[in-house]
Every structure is written in structure tokens, then in C-alpha cells.
C-alpha atoms as a PDB file:
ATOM      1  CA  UNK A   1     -14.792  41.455  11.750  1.00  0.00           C
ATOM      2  CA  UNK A   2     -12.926  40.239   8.948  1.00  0.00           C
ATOM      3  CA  UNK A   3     -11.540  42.650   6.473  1.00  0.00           C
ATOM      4  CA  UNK A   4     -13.490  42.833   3.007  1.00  0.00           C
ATOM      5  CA  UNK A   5     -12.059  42.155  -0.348  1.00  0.00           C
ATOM      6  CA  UNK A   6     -13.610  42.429  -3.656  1.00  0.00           C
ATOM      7  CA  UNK A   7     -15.535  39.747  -5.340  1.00  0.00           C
ATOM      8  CA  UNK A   8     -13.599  38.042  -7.720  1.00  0.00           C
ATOM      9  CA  UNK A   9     -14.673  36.607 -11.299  1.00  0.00           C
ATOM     10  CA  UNK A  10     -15.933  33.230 -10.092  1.00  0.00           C
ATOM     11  CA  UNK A  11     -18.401  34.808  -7.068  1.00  0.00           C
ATOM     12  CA  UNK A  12     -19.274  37.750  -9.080  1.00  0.00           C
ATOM     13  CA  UNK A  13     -20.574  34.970 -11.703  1.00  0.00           C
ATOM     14  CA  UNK A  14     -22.840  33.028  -8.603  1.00  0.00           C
ATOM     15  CA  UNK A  15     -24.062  36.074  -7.164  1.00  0.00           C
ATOM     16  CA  UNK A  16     -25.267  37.722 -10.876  1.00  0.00           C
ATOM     17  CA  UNK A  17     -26.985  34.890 -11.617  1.00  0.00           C
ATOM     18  CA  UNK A  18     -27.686  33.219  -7.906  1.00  0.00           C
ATOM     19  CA  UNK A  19     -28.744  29.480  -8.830  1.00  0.00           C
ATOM     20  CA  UNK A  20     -28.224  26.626  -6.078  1.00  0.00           C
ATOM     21  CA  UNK A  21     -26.090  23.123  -6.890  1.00  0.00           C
ATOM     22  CA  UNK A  22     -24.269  20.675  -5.480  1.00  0.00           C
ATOM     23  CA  UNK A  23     -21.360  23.136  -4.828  1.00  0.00           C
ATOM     24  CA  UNK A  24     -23.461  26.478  -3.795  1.00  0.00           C
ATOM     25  CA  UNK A  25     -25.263  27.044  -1.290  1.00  0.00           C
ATOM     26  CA  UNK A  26     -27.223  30.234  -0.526  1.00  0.00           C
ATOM     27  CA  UNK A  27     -28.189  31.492   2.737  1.00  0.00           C
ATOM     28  CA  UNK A  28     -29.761  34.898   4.402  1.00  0.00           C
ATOM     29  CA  UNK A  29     -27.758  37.183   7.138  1.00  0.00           C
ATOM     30  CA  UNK A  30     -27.402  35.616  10.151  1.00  0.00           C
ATOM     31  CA  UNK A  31     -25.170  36.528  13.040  1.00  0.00           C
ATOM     32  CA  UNK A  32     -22.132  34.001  14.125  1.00  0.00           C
ATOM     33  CA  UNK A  33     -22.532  32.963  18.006  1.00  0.00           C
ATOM     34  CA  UNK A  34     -19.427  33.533  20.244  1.00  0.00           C
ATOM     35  CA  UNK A  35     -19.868  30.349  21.962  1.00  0.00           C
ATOM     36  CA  UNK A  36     -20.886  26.575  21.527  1.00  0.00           C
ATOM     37  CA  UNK A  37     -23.098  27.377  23.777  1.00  0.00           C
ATOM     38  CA  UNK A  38     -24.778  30.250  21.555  1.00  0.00           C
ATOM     39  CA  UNK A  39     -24.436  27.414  18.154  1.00  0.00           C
ATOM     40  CA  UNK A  40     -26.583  24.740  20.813  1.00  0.00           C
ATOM     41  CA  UNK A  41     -29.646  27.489  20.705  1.00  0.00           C
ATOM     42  CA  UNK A  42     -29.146  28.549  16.899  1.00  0.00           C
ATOM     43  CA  UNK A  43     -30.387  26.285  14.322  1.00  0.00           C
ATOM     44  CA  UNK A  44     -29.760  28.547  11.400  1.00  0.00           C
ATOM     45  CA  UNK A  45     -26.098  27.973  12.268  1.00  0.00           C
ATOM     46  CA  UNK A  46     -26.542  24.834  12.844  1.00  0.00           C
ATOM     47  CA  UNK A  47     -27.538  24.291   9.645  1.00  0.00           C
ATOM     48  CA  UNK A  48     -24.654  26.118   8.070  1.00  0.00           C
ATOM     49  CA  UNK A  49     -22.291  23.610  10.225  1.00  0.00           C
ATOM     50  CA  UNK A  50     -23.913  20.814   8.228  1.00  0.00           C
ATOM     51  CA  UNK A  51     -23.676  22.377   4.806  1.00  0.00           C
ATOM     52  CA  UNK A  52     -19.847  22.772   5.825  1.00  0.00           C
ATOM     53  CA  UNK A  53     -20.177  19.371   6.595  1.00  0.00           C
ATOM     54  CA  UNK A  54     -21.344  18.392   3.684  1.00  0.00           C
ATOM     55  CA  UNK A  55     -19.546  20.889   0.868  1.00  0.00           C
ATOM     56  CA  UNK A  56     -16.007  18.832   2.059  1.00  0.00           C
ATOM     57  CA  UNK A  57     -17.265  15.379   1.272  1.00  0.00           C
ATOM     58  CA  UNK A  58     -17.625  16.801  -2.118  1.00  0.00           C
ATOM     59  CA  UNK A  59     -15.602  15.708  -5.093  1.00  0.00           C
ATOM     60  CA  UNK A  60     -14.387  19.794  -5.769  1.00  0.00           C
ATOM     61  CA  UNK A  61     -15.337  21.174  -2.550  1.00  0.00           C
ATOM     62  CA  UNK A  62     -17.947  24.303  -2.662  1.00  0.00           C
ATOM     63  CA  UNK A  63     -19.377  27.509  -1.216  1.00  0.00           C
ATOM     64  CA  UNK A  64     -21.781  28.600   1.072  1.00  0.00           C
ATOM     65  CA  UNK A  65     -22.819  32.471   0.474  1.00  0.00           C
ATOM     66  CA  UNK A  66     -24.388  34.114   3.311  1.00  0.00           C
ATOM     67  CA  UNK A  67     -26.749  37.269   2.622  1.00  0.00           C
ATOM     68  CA  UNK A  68     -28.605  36.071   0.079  1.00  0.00           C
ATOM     69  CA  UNK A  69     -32.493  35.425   0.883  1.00  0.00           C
ATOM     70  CA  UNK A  70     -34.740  33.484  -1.498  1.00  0.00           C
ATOM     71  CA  UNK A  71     -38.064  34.089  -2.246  1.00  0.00           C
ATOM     72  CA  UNK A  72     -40.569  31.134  -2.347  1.00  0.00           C
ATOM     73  CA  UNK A  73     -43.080  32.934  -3.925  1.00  0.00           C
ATOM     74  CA  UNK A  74     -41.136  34.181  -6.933  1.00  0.00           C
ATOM     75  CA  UNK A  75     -39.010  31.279  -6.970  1.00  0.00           C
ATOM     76  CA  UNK A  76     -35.251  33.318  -6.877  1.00  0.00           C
ATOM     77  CA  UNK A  77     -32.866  34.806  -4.973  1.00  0.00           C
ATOM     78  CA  UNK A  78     -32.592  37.834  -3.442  1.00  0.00           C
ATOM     79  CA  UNK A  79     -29.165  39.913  -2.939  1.00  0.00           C
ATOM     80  CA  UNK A  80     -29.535  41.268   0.334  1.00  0.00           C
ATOM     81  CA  UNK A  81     -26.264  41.384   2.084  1.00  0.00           C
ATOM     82  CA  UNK A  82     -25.488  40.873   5.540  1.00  0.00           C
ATOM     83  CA  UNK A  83     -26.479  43.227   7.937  1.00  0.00           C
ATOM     84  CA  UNK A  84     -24.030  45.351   9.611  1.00  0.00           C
ATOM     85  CA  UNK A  85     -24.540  43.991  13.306  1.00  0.00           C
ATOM     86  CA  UNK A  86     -24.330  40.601  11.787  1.00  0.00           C
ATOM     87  CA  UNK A  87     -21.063  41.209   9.792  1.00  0.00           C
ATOM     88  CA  UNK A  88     -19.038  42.579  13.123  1.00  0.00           C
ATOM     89  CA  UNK A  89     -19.732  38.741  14.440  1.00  0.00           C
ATOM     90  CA  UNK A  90     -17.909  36.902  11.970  1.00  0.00           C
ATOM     91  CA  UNK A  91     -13.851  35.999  13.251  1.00  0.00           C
ATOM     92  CA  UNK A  92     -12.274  33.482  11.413  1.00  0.00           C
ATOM     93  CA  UNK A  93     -10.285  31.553  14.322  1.00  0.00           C
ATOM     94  CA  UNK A  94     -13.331  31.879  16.031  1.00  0.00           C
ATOM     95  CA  UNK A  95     -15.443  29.924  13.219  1.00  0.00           C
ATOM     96  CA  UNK A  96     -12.371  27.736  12.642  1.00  0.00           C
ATOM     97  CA  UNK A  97     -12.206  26.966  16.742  1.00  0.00           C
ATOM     98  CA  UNK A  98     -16.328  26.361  16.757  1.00  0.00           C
ATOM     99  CA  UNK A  99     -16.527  24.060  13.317  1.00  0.00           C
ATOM    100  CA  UNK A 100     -13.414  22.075  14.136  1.00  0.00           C
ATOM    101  CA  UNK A 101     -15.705  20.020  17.326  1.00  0.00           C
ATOM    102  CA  UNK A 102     -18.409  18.488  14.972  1.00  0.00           C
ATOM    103  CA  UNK A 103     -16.157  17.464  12.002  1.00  0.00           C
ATOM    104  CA  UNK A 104     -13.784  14.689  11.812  1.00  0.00           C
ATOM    105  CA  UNK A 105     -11.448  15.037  10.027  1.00  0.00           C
ATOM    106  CA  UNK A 106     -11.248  18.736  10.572  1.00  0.00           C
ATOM    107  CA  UNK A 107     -12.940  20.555   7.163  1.00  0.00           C
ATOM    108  CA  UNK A 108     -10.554  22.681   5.723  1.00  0.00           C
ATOM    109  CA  UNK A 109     -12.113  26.239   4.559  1.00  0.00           C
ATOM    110  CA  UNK A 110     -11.939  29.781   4.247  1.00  0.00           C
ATOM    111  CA  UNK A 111     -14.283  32.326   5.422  1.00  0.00           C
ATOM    112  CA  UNK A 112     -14.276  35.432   3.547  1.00  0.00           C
ATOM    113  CA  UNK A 113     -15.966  38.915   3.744  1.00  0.00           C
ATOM    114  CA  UNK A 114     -16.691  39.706   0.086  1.00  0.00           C
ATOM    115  CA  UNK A 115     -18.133  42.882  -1.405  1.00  0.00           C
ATOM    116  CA  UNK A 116     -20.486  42.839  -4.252  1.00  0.00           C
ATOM    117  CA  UNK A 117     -22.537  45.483  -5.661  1.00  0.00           C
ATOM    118  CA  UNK A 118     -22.017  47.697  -2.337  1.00  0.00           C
ATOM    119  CA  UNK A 119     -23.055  45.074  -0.343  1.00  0.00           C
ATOM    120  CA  UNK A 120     -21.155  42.387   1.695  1.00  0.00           C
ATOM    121  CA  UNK A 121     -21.296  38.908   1.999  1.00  0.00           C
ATOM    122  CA  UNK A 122     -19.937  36.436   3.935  1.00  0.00           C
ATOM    123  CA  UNK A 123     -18.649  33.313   1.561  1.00  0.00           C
ATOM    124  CA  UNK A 124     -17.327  29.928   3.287  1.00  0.00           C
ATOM    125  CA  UNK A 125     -15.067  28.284   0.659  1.00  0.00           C
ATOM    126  CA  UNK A 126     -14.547  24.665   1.064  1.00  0.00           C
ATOM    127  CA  UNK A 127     -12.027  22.146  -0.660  1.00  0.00           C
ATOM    128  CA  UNK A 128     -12.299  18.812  -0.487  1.00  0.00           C
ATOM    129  CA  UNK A 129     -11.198  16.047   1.936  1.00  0.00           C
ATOM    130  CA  UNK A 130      -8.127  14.900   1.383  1.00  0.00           C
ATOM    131  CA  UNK A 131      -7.847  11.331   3.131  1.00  0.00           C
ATOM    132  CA  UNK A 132     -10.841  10.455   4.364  1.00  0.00           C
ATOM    133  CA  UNK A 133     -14.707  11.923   4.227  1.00  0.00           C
ATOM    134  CA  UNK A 134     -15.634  13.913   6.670  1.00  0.00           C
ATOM    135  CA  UNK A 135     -17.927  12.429   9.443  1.00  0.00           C
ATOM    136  CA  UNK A 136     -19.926  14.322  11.944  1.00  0.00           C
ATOM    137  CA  UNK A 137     -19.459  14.438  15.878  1.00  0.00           C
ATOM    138  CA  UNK A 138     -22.221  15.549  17.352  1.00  0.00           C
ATOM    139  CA  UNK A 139     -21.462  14.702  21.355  1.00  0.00           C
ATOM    140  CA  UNK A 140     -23.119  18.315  22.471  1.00  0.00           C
ATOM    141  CA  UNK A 141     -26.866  17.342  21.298  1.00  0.00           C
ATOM    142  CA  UNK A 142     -27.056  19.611  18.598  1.00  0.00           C
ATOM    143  CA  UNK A 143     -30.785  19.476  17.055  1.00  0.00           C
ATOM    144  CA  UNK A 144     -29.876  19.876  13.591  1.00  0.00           C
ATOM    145  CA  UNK A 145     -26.765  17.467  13.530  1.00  0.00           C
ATOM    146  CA  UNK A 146     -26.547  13.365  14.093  1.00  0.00           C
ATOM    147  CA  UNK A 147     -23.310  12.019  15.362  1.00  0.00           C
ATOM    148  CA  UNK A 148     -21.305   9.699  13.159  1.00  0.00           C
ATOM    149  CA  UNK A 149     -23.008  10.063  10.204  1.00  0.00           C
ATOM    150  CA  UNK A 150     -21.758  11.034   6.903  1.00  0.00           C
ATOM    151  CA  UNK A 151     -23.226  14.402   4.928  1.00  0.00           C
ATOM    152  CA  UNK A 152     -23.088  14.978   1.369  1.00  0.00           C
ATOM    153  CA  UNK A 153     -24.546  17.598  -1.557  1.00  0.00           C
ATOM    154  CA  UNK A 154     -27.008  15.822  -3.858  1.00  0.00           C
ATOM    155  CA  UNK A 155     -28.008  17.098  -7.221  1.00  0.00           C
ATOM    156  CA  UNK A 156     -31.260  18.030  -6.369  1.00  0.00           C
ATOM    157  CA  UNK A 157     -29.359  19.921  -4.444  1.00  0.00           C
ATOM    158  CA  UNK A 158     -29.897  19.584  -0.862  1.00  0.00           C
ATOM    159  CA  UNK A 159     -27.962  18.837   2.265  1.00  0.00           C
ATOM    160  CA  UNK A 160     -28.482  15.126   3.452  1.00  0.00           C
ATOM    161  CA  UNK A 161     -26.797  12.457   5.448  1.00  0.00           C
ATOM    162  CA  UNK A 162     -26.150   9.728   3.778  1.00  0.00           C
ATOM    163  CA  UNK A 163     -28.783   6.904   3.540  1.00  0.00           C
ATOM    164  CA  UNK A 164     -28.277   5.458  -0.018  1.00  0.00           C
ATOM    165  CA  UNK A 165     -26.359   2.295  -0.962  1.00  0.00           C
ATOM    166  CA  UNK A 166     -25.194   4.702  -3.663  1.00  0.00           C
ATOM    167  CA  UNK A 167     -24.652   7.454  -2.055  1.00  0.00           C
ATOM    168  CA  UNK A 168     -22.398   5.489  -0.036  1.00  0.00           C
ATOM    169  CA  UNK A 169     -20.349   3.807  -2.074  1.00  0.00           C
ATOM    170  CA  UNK A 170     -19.460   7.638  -4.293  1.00  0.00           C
ATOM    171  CA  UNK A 171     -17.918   8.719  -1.148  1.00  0.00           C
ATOM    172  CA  UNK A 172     -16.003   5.651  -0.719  1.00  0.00           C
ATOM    173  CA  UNK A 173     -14.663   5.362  -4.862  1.00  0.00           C
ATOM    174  CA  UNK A 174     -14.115   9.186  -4.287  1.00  0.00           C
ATOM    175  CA  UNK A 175     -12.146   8.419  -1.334  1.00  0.00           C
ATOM    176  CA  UNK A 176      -9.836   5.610  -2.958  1.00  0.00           C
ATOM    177  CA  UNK A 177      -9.020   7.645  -6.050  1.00  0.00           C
ATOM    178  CA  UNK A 178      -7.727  10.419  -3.999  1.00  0.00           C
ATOM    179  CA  UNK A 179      -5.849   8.106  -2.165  1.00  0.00           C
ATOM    180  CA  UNK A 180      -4.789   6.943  -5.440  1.00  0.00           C
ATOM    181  CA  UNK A 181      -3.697  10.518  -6.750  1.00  0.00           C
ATOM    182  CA  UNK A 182      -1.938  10.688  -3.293  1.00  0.00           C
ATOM    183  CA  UNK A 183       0.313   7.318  -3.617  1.00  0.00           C
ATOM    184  CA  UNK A 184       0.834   8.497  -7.049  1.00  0.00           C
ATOM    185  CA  UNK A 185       2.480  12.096  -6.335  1.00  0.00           C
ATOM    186  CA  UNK A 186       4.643   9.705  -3.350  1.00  0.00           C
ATOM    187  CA  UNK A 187       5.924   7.380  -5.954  1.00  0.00           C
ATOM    188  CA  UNK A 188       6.932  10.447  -8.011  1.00  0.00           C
ATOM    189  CA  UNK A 189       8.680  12.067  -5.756  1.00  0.00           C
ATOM    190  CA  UNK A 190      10.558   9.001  -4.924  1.00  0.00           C
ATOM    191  CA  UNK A 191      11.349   8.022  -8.398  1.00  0.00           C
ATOM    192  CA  UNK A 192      12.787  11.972  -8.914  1.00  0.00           C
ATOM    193  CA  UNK A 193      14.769  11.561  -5.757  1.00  0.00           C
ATOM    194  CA  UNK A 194      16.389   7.965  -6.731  1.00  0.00           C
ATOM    195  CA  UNK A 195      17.173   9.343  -9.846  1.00  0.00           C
ATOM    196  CA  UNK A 196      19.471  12.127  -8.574  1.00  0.00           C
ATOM    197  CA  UNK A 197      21.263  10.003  -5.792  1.00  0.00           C
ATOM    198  CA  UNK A 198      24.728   9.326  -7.801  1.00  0.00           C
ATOM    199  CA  UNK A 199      25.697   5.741  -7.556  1.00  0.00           C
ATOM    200  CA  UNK A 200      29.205   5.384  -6.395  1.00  0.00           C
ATOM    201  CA  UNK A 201      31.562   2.873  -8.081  1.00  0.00           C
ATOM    202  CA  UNK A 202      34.192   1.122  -5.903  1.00  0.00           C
ATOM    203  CA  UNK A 203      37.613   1.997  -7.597  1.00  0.00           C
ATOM    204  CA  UNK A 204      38.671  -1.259  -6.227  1.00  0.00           C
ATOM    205  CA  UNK A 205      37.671  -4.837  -8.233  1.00  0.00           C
ATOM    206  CA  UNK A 206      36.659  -7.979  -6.457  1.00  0.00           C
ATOM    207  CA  UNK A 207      40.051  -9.182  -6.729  1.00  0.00           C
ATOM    208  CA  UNK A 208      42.221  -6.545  -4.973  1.00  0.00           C
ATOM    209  CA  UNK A 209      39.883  -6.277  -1.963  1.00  0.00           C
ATOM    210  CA  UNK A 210      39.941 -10.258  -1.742  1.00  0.00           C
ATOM    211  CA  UNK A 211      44.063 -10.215  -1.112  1.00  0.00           C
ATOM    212  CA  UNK A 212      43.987  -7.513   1.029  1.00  0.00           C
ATOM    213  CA  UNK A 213      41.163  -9.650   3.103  1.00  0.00           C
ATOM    214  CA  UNK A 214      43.743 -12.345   2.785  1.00  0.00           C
ATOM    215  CA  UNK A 215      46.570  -9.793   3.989  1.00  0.00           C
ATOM    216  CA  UNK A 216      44.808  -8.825   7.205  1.00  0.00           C
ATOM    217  CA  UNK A 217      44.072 -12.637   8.196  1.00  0.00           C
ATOM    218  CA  UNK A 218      47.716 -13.025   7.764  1.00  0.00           C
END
């Protein structure tokens, strides 16, 4: 299980007032299976792979909080916390080792055991891709995932592959400008490291190494 730590100021703000976007994701308790094999039969976590998917093709990256059920009827959310028996099955090499087959590039994220209000919950925090979006592999026939594809966060929000002209071409402008950002920090580094090479000047002029050239041939 992985050790709890105290909400800080930014989840403590989601889970007063719980409200879904692009970035945040809510989800109820759910146990984490201890094999692919266990992830194949679970479509819950299935589900959660996608949103993981999805929350690192995002411009800021996100969260997904688990223990938090919503209610239909009254149209909110509900702070349950995980259960206990549900809790002990969350490992973080062990999520890392199971996400890392149906993502490539690899998503980067922590998974964090966060108490709130006496209650725990289990918060994936996601940054953003750093080269290139993230695109799905799905070679183990996994019902809730299609291989090669692309997922994003919409505004509406939801979780979606994407299927939009639009859609499409965000991803790619969001992909060149962090390229951008990236060649950027290179050519500043560079520029800082020119600048403190010390140019060394020859104590010799053109014309004393030219006779001793002739001095040698002689």
C-alpha cells in the first residue's frame, strides 16, 4: 500500500468543491489488479488506463481522484473514500509496470494515497507529454481501449479518442510548441556555454610563425 500524506491546498480545493473538467477526473473505489491478466477482465480499470491516457495529451497534464462516487440523481459528487481492501491494492511500480504496456510514449505520473477529511483517496497526477502525444497500444484486446489511436480531455469533459479534424490538429500545434520551448531552452544553454569558453589569442602574429615555417623548410 502506499504510504498516505495529507492533502495539499490544490486537492483539498477539488475535493471541497468536487466539479469535473478537462483536467479532473472523478472516480469511485475500485481495487488495482495484480496482473494484466486481472486489467483484461476489469473495465473500471480499464477505463482509468484511458483517462491516464488521455490526462497526458493534455496541454497542463491533470488528475484522476479515485473514491469519489457521483450521484446521477442529485447531480454531484459524493466523498466516499476508498475502501480499505481496495487501498492495500494500490503499489506504485506495480501501476507504473501495468500502465507503461498500453501507452507510447510511456505517461509520466504519480500515484498518491491522499487523506482528506479522514478519508483516503487515491489521486493519479499526470504532466504532460513532453515530445510527442501519447498514443495507445492496445495488442492484449482490451475492451475498453483501441490500439493506435490518440485520447484526449474535451471540455465537455469526457474521455474520447480523437475523431475531429480539430481535435487533431490541437494535439499536433500543442506538440510543435513544446518542441519549440524545448529547442529554445537547447539554444540557451548553448549560447551560456559559448559565452564562458575563453577565446585564446596566439601570442605569435602572422609574420613570426611565417619565418619560422620558412626556417623548418630550410
Amino acid at each position: 500500500m502506499i504510504n498516505p500524506t495529507k492533502a495539499d491546498k490544490i486537492i483539498s480545493g477539488m475535493l471541497e468543491s468536487p466539479n469535473e473538467s478537462k483536467s479532473i477526473e472523478f472516480k469511485p473505489s475500485v481495487s488495482w489488479p495484480s496482473n494484466i491478466g486481472g486489467i483484461q477482465q476489469n473495465n473500471k480499470i480499464q477505463e482509468i488506463i484511458k483517462s491516464i491516457l488521455a490526462m497526458s495529451n493534455t496541454r497542463d497534464g491533470g488528475k484522476i481522484i479515485l473514491g469519489v462516487e457521483k450521484d446521477d440523481k442529485e447531480k454531484k459528487h459524493l466523498l466516499k473514500g476508498m475502501s480499505e481492501d481496495d487501498l492495500k491494492t494500490y503499489d506504485q511500480d506495480l501501476i507504473f509496470e501495468h500502465v507503461r504496456n498500453f501507452g507510447e510514449p510511456e505517461p509520466k505520473f504519480q500515484v498518491l494515497n491522499i487523506e482528506y477529511n479522514d478519508k483516503n483517496f487515491i489521486v493519479f497526477a499526470f504532466q504532460s507529454f513532453i515530445f510527442a502525444p501519447i498514443i495507445c497500444r492496445n495488442k492484449r484486446s482490451l475492451n475498453q481501449l483501441e490500439d493506435a489511436v490518440i485520447y484526449i480531455r474535451t471540455d465537455k469533459p469526457e474521455t474520447k479518442r480523437i475523431t475531429e479534424l480539430s481535435e487533431m490538429r490541437e494535439i499536433i500545434d500543442l506538440a510543435i510548441e513544446k518542441e519549440l520551448d524545448l529547442f529554445s531552452v537547447r539554444m540557451q544553454r548553448f549560447f551560456k556555454t559559448m559565452s564562458s569558453v575563453k577565446v585564446l589569442k596566439s601570442t605569435k602574429t602572422d609574420e613570426n610563425k611565417f619565418q619560422e615555417e620558412l626556417k623548418d623548410i630550410k
